[in-house]
Protein backbone atom coordinates (compact mmCIF):
# COMPACT_ATOMS: atom_id res chain seq x y z
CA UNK A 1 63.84 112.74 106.66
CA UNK A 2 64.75 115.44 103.78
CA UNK A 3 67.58 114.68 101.66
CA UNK A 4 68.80 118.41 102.26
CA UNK A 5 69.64 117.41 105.69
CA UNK A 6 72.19 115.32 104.25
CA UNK A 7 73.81 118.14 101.74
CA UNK A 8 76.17 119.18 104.97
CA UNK A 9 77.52 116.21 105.17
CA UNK A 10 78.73 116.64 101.50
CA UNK A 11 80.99 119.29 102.59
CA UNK A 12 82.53 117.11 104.85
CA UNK A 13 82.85 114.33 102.42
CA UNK A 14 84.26 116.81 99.99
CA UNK A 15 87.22 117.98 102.73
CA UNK A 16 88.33 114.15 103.75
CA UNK A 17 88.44 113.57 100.05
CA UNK A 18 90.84 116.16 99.13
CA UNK A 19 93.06 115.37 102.53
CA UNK A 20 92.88 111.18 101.29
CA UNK A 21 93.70 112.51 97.37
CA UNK A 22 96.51 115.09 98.51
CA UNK A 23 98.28 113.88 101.34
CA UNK A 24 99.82 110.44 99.64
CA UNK A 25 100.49 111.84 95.93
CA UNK A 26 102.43 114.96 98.29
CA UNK A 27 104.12 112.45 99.96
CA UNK A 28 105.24 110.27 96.62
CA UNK A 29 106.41 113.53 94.93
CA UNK A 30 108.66 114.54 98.10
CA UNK A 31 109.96 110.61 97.89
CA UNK A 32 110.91 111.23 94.45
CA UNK A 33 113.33 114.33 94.52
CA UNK A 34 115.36 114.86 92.55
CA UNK A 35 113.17 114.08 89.33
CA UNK A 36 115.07 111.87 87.03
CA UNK A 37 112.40 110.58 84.66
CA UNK A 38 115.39 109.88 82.16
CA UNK A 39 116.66 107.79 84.39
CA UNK A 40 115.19 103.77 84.36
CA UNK A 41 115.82 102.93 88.15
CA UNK A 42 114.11 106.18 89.31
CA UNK A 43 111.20 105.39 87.14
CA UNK A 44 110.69 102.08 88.35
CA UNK A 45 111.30 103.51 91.80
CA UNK A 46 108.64 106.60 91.09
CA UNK A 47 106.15 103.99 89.56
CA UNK A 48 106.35 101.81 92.31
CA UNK A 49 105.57 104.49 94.71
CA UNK A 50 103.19 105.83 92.85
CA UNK A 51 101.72 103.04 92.27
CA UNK A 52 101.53 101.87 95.67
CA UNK A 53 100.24 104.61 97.27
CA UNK A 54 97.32 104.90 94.81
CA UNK A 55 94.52 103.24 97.57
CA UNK A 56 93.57 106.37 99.38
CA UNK A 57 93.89 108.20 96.62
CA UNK A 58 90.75 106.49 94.91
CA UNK A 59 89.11 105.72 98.17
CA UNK A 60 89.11 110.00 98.12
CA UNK A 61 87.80 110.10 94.81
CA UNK A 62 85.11 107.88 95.54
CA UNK A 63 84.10 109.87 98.60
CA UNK A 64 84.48 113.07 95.98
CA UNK A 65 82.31 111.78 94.16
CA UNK A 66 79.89 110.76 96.67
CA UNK A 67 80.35 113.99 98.41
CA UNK A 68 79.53 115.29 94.53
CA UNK A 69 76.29 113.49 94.43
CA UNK A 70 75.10 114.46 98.26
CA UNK A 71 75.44 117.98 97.35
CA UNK A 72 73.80 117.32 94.46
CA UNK A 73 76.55 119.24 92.44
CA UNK A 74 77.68 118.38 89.16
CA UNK A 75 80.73 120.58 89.30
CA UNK A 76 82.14 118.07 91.95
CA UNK A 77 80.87 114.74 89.92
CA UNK A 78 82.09 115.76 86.73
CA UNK A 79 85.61 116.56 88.74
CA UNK A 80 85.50 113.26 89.67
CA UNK A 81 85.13 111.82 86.40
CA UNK A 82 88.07 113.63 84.83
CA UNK A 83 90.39 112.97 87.72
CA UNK A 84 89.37 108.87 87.83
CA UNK A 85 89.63 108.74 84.17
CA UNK A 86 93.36 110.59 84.09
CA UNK A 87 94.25 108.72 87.06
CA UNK A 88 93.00 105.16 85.41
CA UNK A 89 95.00 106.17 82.16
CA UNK A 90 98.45 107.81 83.98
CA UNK A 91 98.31 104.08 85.81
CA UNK A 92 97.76 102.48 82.85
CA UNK A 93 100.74 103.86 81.58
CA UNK A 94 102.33 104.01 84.83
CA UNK A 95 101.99 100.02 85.34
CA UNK A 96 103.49 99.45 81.84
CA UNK A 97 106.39 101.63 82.34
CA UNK A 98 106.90 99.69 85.85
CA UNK A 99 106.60 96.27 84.27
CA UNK A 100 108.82 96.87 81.06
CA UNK A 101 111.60 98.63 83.26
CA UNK A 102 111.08 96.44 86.13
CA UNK A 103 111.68 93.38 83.95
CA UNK A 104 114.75 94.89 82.37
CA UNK A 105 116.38 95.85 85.66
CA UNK A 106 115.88 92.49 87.10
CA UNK A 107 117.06 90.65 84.27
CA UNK A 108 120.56 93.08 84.57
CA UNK A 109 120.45 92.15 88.22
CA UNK A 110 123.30 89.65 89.08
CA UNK A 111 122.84 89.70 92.86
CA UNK A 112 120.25 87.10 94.36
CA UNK A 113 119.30 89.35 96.89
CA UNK A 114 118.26 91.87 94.28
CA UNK A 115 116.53 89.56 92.05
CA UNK A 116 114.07 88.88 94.80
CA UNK A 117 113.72 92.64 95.80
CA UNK A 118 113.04 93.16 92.11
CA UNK A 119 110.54 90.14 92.08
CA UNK A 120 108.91 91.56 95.65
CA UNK A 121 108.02 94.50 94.09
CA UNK A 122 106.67 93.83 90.90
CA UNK A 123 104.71 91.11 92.35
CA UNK A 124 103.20 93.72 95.14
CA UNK A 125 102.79 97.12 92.82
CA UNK A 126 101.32 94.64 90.27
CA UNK A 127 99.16 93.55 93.09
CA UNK A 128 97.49 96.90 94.38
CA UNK A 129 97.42 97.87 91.03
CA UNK A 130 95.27 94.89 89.95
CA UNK A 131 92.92 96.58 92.34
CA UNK A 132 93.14 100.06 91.98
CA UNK A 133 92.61 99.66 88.44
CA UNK A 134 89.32 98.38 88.09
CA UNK A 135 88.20 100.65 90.89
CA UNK A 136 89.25 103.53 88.65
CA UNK A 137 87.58 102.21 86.03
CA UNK A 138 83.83 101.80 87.91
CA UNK A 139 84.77 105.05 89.37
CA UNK A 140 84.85 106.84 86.27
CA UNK A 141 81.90 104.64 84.41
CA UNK A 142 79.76 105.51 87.40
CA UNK A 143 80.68 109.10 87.43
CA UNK A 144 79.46 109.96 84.23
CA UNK A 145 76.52 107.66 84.66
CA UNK A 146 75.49 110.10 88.06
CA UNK A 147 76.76 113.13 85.90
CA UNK A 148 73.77 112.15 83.58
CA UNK A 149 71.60 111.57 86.36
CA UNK A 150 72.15 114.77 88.39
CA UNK A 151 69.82 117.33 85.90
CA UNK A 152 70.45 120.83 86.20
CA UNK A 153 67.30 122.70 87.33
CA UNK A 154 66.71 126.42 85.83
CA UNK A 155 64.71 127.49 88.99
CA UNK A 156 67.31 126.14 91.55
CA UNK A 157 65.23 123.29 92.63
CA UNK A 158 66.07 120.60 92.87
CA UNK A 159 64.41 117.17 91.64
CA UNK A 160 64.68 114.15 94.36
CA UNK A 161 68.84 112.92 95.06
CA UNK A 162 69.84 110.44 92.26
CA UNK A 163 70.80 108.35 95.62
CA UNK A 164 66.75 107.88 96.17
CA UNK A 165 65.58 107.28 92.47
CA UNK A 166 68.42 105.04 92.05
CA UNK A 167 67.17 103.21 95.22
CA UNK A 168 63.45 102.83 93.98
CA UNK A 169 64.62 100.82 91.10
């Protein structure tokens, strides 16, 4: 079978991305109204959120890039390298902010029952994020590693998928 048969499908891959990238950030930022990034509770609220919903998020950038990479397009890889980098470093950040202000809320906490909300939630945003993270990170490596691969052609042909040579290794 051609690989071009495939290149439809990239289209596809491409659409479901942006819906799995969109949808949960759109929901986070209607969560979050009124923005009061002054304020330490609705940080660590935001964060956690944020935070949270960051798994279909990167499974969209993943099928971004793949989408990128099926298409044979490095307009769509190297978009997926800039938004997995920003999004690894705005977590990075993110998670820090949590942890710092998270700490420092529950240590002002005199209520039991808010103590262990305060411990819940750390302990599960630190979770997902111990995930998302690293996923990010490959993400963005292996972006710029297919970004390399994917040579631009002056004559518009194109040279076999990176998919296949990676495969013949």
């Amino acid at each position: 079978m051609k690989y071009e048969v495939a290149r439809p499908l990239g289209q596809l891959l491409v659409a479901v991305a942006a819906f799995l990238i969109l949808a949960p950030l759109v929901n986070v930022g209607l969560q979050v109204v009124p923005w009061r990034p002054g304020d330490q509770n609705w940080r660590f609220g935001a964060w956690g959120f944020l935070l949270g919903a960051m798994t279909f998020p990167v499974l969209g950038l993943g099928l971004l890039g793949v989408g990128g990479v099926v298409k044979e397009s490095r307009a769509l890889v190297r978009t997926t390298l800039i938004l997995a980098s920003g999004c690894l470093v705005g977590a990075l950040v993110g998670l820090a902010d949590f942890v710092v202000g998270g700490s420092s809320l529950k240590a002002a906490a005199t209520d039991p029952t808010m103590i262990l909300l305060f411990k819940q939630e750390l302990r599960r945003t630190v979770l997902v994020s111990a995930v998302t993270l690293p996923a990010l990170a490959v993400m963005a490596l292996g972006s710029y590693k297919m970004l390399q691969g994917l040579q631009a052609t002056p004559d518009g042909t194109h040279e076999s998928s990176p998919l296949i040579r990676i495969g013949d290794r």
